[in-house]
N, C-alpha and C. Protein backbone atom coordinates (compact mmCIF):
# COMPACT_ATOMS: atom_id res chain seq x y z
N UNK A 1 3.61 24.87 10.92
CA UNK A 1 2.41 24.25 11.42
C UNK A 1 1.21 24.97 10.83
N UNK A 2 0.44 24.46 10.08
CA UNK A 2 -1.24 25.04 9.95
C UNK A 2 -1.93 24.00 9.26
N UNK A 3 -3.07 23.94 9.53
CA UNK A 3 -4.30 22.63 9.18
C UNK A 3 -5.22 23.85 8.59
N UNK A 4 -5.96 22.74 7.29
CA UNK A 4 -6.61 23.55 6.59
C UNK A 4 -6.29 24.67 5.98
N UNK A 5 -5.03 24.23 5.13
CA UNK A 5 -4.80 24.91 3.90
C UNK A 5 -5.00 24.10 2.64
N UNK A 6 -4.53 25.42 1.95
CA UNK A 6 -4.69 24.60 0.08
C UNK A 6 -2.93 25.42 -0.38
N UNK A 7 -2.45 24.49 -0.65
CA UNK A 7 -1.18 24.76 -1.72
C UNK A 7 -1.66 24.39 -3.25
N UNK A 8 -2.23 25.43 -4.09
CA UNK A 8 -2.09 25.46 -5.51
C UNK A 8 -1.64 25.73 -6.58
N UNK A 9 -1.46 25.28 -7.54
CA UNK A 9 -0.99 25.94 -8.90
C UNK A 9 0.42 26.65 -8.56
N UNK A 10 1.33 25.81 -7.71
CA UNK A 10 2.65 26.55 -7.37
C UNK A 10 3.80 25.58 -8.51
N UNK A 11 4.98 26.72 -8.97
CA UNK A 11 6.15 26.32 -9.25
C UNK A 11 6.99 25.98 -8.25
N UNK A 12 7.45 24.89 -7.64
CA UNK A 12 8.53 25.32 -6.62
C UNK A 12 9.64 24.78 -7.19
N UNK A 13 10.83 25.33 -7.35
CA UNK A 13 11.71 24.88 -7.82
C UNK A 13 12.68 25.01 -6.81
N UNK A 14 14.20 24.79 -6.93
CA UNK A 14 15.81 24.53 -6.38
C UNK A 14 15.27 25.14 -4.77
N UNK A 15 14.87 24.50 -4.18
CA UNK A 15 15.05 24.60 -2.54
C UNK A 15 15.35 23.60 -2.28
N UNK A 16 15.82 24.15 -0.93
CA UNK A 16 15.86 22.97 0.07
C UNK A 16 14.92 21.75 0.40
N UNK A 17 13.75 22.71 1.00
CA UNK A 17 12.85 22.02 1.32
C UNK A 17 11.64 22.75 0.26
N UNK A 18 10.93 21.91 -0.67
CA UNK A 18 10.00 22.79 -1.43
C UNK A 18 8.50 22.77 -0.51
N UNK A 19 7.57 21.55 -0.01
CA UNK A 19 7.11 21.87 1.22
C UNK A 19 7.37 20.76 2.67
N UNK A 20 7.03 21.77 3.38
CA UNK A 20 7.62 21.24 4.82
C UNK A 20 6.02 21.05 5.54
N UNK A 21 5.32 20.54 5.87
CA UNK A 21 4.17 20.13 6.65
C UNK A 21 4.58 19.64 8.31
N UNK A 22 4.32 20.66 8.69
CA UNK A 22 5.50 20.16 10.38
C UNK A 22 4.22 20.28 11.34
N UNK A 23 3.86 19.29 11.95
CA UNK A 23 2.80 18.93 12.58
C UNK A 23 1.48 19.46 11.75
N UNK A 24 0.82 19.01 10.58
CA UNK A 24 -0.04 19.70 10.02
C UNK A 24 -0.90 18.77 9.07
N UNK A 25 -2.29 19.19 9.66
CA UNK A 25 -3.49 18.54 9.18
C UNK A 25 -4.18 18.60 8.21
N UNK A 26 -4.80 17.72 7.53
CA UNK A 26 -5.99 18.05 6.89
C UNK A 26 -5.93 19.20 5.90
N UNK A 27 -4.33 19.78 5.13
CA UNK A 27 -4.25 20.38 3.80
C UNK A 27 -4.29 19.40 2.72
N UNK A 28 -4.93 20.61 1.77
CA UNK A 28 -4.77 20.25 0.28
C UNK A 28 -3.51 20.58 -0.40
N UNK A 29 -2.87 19.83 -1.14
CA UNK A 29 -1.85 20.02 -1.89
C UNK A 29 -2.16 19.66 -3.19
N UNK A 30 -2.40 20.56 -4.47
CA UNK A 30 -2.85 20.12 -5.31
C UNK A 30 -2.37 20.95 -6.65
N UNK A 31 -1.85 20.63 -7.90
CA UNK A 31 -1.51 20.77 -9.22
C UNK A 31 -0.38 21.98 -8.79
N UNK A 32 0.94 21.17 -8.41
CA UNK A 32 1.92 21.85 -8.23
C UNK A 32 3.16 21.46 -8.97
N UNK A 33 4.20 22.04 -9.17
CA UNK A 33 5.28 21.34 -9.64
C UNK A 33 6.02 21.72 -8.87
N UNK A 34 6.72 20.33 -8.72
CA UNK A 34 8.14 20.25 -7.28
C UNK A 34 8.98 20.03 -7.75
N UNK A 35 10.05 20.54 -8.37
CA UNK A 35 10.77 20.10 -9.26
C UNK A 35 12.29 20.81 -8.98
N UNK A 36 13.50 19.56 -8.95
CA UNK A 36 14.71 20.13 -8.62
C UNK A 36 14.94 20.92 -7.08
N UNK A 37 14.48 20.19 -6.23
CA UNK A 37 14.53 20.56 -4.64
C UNK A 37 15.24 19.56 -4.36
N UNK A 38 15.73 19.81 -2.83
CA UNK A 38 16.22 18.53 -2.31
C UNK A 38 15.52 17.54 -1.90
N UNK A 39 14.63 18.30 -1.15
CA UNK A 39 13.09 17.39 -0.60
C UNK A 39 12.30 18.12 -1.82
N UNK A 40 11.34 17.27 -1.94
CA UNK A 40 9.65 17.77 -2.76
C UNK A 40 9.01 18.10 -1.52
N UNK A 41 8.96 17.34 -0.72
CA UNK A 41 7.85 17.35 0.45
C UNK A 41 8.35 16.50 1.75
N UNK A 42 8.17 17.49 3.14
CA UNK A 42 8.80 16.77 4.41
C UNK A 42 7.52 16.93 5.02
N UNK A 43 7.08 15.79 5.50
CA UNK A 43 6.11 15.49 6.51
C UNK A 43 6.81 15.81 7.79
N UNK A 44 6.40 16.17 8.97
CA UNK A 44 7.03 15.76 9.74
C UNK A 44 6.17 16.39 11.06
N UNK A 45 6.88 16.32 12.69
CA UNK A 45 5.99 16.64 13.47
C UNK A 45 7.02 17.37 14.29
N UNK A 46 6.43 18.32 15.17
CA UNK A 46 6.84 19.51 16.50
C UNK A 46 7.82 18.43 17.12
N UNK A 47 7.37 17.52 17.89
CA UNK A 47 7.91 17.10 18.80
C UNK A 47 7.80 15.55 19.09
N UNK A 48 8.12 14.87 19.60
CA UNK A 48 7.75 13.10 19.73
C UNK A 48 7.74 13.18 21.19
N UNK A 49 6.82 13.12 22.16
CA UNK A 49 5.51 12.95 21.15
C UNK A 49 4.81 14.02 20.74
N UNK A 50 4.16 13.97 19.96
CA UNK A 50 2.90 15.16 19.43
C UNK A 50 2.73 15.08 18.50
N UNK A 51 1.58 15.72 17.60
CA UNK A 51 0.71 15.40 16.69
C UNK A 51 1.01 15.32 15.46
N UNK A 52 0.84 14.05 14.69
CA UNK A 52 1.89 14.02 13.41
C UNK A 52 1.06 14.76 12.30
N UNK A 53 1.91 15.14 11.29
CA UNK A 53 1.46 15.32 10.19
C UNK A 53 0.26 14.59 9.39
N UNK A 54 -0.74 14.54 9.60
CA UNK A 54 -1.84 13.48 8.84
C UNK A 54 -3.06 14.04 8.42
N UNK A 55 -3.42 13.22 7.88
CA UNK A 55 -4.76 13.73 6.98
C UNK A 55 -4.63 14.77 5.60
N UNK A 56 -3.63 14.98 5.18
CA UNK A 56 -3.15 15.75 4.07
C UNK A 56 -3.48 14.76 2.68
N UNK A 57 -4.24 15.89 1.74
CA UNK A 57 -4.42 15.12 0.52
C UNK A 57 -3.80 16.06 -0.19
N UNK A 58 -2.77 14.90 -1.03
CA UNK A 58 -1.64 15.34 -1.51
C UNK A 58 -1.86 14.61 -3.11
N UNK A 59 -1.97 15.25 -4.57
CA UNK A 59 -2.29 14.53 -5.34
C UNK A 59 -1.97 15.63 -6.81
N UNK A 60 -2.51 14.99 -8.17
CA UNK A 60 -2.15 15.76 -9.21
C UNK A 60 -0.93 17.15 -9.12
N UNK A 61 0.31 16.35 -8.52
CA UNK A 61 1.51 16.73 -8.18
C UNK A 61 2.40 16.23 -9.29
N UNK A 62 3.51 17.25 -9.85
CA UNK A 62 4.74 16.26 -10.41
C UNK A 62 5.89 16.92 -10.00
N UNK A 63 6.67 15.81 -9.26
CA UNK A 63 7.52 15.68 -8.73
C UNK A 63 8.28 15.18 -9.93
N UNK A 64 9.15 15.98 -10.10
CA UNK A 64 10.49 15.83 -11.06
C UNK A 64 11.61 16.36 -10.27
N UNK A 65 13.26 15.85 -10.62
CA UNK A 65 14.37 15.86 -10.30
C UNK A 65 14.68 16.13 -8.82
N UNK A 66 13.72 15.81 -8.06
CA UNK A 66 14.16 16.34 -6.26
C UNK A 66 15.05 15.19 -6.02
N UNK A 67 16.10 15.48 -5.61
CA UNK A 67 16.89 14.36 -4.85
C UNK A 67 16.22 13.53 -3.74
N UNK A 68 15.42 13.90 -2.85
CA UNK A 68 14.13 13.02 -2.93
C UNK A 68 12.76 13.54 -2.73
N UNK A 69 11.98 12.82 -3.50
CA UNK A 69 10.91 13.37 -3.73
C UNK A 69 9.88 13.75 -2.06
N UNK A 70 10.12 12.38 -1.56
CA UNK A 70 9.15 12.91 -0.31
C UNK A 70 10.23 12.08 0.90
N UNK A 71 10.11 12.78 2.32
CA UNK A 71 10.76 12.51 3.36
C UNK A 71 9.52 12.44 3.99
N UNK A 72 10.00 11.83 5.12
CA UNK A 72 8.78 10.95 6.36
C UNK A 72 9.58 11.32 7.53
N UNK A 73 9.37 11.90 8.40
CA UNK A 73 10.02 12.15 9.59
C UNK A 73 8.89 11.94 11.39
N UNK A 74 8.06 10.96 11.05
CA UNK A 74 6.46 10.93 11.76
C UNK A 74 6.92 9.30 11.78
N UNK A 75 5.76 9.20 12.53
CA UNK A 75 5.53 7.77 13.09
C UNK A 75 4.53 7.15 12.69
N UNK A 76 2.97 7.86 13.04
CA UNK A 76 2.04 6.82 12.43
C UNK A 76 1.05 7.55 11.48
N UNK A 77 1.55 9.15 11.11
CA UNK A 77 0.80 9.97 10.49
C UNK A 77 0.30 9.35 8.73
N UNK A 78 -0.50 8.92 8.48
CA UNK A 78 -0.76 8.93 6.96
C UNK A 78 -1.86 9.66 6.27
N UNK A 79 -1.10 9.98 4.70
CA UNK A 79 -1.75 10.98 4.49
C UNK A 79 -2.26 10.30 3.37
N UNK A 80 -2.92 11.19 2.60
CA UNK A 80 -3.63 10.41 0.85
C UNK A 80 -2.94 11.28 -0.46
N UNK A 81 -2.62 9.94 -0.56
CA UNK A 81 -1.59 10.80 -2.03
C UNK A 81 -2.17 10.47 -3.18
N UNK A 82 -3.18 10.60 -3.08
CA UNK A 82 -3.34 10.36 -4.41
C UNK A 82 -5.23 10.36 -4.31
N UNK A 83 -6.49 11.09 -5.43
CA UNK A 83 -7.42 11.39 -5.16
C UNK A 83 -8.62 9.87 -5.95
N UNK A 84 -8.48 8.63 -5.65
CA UNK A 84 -8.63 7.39 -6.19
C UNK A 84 -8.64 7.13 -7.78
N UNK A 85 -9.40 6.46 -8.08
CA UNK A 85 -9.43 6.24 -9.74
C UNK A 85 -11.24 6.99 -10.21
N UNK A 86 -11.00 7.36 -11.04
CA UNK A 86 -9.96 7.46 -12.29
C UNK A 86 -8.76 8.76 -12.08
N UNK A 87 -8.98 9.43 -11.28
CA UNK A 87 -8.71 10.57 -11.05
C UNK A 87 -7.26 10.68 -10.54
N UNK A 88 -6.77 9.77 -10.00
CA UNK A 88 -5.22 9.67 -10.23
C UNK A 88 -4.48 10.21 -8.95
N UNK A 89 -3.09 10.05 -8.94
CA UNK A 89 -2.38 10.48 -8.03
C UNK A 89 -2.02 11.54 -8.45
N UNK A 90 -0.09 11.38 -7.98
CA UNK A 90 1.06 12.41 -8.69
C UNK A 90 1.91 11.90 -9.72
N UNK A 91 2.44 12.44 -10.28
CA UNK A 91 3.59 12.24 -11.14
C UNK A 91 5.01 12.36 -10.30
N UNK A 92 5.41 11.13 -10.76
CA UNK A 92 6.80 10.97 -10.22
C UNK A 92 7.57 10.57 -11.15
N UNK A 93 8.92 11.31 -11.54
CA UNK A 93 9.71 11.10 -12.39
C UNK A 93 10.52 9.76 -11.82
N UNK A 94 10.57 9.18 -10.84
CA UNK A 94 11.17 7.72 -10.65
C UNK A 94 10.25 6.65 -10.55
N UNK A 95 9.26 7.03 -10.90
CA UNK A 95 8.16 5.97 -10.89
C UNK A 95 8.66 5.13 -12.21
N UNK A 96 8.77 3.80 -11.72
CA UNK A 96 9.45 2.57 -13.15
C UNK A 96 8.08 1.37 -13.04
N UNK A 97 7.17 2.20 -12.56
CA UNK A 97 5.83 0.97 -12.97
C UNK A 97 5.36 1.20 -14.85
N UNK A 98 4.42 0.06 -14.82
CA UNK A 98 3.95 0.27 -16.02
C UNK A 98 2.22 0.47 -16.30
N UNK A 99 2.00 0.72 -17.13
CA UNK A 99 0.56 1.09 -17.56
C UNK A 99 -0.12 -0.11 -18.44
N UNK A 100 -0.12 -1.24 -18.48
CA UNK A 100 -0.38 -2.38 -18.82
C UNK A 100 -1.89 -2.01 -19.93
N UNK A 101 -2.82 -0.98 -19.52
CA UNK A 101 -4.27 -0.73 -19.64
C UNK A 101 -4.46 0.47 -20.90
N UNK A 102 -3.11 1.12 -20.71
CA UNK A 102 -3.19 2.98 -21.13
C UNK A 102 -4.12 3.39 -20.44
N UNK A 103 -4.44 3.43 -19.66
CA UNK A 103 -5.76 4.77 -18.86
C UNK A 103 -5.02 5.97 -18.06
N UNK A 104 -3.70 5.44 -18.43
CA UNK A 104 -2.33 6.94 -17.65
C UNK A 104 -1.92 6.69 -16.48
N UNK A 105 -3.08 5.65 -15.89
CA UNK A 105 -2.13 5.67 -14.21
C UNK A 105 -1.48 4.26 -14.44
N UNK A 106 -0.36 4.19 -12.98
CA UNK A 106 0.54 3.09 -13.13
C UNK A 106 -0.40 1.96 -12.44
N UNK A 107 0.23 0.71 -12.79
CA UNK A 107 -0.63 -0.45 -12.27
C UNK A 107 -0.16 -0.99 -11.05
N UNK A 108 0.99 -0.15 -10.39
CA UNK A 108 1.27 -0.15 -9.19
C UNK A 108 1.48 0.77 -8.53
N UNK A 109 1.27 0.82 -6.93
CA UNK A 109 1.56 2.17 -6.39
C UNK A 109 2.80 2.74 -6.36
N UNK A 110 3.25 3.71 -6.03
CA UNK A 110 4.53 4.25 -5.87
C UNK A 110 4.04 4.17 -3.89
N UNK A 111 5.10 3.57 -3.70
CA UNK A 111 5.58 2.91 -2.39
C UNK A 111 6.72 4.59 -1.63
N UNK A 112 5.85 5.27 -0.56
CA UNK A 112 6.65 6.25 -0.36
C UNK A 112 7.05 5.70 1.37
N UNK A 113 6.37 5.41 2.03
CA UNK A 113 6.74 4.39 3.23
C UNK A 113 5.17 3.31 3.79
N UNK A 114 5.78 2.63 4.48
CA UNK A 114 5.06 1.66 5.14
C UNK A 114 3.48 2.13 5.53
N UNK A 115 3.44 3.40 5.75
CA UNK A 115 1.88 3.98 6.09
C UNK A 115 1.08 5.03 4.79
N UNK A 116 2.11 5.11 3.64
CA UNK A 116 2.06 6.13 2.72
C UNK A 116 2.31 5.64 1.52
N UNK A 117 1.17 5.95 0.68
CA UNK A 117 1.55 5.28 -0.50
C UNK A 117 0.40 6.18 -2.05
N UNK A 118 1.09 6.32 -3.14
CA UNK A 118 0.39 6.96 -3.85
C UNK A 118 -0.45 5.98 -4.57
N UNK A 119 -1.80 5.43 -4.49
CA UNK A 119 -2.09 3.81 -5.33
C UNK A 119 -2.32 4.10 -6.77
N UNK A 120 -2.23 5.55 -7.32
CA UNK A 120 -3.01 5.50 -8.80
C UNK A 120 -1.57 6.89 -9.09
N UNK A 121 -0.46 5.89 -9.47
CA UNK A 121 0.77 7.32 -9.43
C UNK A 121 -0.19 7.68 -11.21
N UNK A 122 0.24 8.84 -11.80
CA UNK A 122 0.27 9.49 -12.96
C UNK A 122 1.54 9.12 -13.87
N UNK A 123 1.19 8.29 -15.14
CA UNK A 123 2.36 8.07 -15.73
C UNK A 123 2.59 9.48 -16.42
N UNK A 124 2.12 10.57 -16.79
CA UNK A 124 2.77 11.31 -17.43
C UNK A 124 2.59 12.46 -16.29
N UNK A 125 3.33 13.74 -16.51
CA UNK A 125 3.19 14.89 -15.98
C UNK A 125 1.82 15.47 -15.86
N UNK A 126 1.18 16.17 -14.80
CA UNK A 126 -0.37 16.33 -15.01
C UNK A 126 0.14 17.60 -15.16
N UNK A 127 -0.89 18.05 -16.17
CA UNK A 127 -1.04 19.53 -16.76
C UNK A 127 -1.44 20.60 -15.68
N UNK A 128 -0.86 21.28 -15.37
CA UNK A 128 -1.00 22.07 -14.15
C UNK A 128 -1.55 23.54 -15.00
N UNK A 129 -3.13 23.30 -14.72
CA UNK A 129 -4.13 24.88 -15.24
C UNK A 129 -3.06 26.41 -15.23
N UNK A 130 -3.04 26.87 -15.97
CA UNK A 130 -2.94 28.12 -15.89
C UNK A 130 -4.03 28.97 -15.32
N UNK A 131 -4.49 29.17 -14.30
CA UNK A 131 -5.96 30.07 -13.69
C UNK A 131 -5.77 31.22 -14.20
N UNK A 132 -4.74 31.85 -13.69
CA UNK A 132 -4.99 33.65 -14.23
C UNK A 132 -5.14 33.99 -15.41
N UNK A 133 -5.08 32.94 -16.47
CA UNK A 133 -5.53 32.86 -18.00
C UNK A 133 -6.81 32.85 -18.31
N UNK A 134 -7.04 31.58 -17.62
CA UNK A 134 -8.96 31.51 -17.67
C UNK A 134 -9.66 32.62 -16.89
N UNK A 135 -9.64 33.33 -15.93
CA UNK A 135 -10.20 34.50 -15.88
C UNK A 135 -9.65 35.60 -16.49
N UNK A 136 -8.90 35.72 -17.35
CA UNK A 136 -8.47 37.00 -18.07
C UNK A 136 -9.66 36.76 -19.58
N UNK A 137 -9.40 35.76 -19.86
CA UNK A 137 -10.44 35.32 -20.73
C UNK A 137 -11.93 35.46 -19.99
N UNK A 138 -12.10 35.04 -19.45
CA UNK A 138 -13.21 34.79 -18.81
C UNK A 138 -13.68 36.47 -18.89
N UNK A 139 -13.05 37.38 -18.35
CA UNK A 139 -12.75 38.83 -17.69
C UNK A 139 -13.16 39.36 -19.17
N UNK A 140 -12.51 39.24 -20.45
CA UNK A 140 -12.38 39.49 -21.80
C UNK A 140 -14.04 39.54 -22.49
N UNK A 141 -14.29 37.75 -21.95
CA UNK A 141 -15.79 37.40 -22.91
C UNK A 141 -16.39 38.54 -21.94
N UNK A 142 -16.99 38.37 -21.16
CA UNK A 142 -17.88 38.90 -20.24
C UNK A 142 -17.59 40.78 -20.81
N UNK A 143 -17.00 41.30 -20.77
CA UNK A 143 -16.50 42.33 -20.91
C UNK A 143 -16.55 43.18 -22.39
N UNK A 144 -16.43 42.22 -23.54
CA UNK A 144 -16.86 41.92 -24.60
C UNK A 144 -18.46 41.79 -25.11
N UNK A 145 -18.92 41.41 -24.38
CA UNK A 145 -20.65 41.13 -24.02
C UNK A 145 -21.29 42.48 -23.76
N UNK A 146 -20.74 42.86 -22.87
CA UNK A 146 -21.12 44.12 -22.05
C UNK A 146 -21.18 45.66 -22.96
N UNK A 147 -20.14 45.17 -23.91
CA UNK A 147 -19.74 46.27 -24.56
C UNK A 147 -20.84 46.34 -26.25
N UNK A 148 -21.13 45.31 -26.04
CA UNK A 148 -21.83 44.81 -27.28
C UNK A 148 -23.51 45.07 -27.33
N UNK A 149 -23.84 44.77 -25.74
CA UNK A 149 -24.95 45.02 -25.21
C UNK A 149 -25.08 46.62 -25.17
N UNK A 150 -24.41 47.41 -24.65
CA UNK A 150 -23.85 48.28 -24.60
C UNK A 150 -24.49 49.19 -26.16
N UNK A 151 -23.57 49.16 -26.67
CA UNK A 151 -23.79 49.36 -28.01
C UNK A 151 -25.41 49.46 -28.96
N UNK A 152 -25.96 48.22 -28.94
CA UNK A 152 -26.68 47.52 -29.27
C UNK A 152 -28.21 48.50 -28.84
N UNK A 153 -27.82 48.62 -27.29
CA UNK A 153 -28.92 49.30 -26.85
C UNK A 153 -28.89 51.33 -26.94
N UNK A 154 -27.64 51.82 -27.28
CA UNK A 154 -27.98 53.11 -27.69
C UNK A 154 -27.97 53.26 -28.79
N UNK A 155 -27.51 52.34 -29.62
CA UNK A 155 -27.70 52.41 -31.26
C UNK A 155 -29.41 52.15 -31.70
N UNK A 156 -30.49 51.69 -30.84
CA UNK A 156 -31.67 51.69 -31.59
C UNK A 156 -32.71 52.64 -30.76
């Protein structure tokens, strides 16, 4: 259970469950790879009755080889899978829509249940940032600068 998180830039690979959202609100789930789990992702809630899993934006995800990608274990909880156009959903390796346009997303939703649905799936894998790269760089220029400035000013 927790509302108001962020799941980012994660590998999850061969689990069981890669995430479990068990009565839980209003997280971000964003540029992860779920790949080779049993579940990708279980919605689900504490108790029936009580407060379902909802309000979760769930998106620029690729879901590859989970035996299934997402489980629903809630009643009327829906979440947003996907962050609209142009900007796209997730990637789903069983997604068999087509791209009629090329603009990368499918021209149909990926259908996950009756209250849940991704409307702009990702036909290809979304590139999931490397961060601790761009600030090592980042860390590098800046640092580089410093040293130059540095320099610059006891040399005259």
């Amino acid at each position: 259970m927790g509302n108001y998180n962020s799941i980012v830039g994660n590998n999850i690979s061969g689990s069981e469950r890669a995430i479990f959202l068990w009565s839980s609100m209003n997280n971000t789930i964003i540029a992860n790879n779920i790949t080779n789990n049993d579940y990708g992702i279980i919605v689900s809630r504490t108790v029936n009755p009580g407060p379902d899993s909802s309000d979760n934006k769930i998106f620029h995800n690729n879901f590859r080889g989970n035996t299934q990608n997402v489980r629903i274990d809630i009643y009327e909880g829906v979440n947003y899978w996907d962050n609209g156009y142009p900007s796209g959903g997730n990637y789903w390796s069983d997604y068999t829509g087509v791209d009629s346009n090329h603009d990368g997303i499918g021209d149909t939703s990926y259908i996950i249940d009756s209250n849940n649905r991704d409307r702009f799936p990702l036909m290809k894998p979304y590139i999931v940032p490397e961060y601790p790269l761009v600030i090592l760089l980042l860390f590098m220029t800046v640092t580089l600068f410093v040293f130059i400035f540095y320099k610059r000013k006891h040399l005259i």
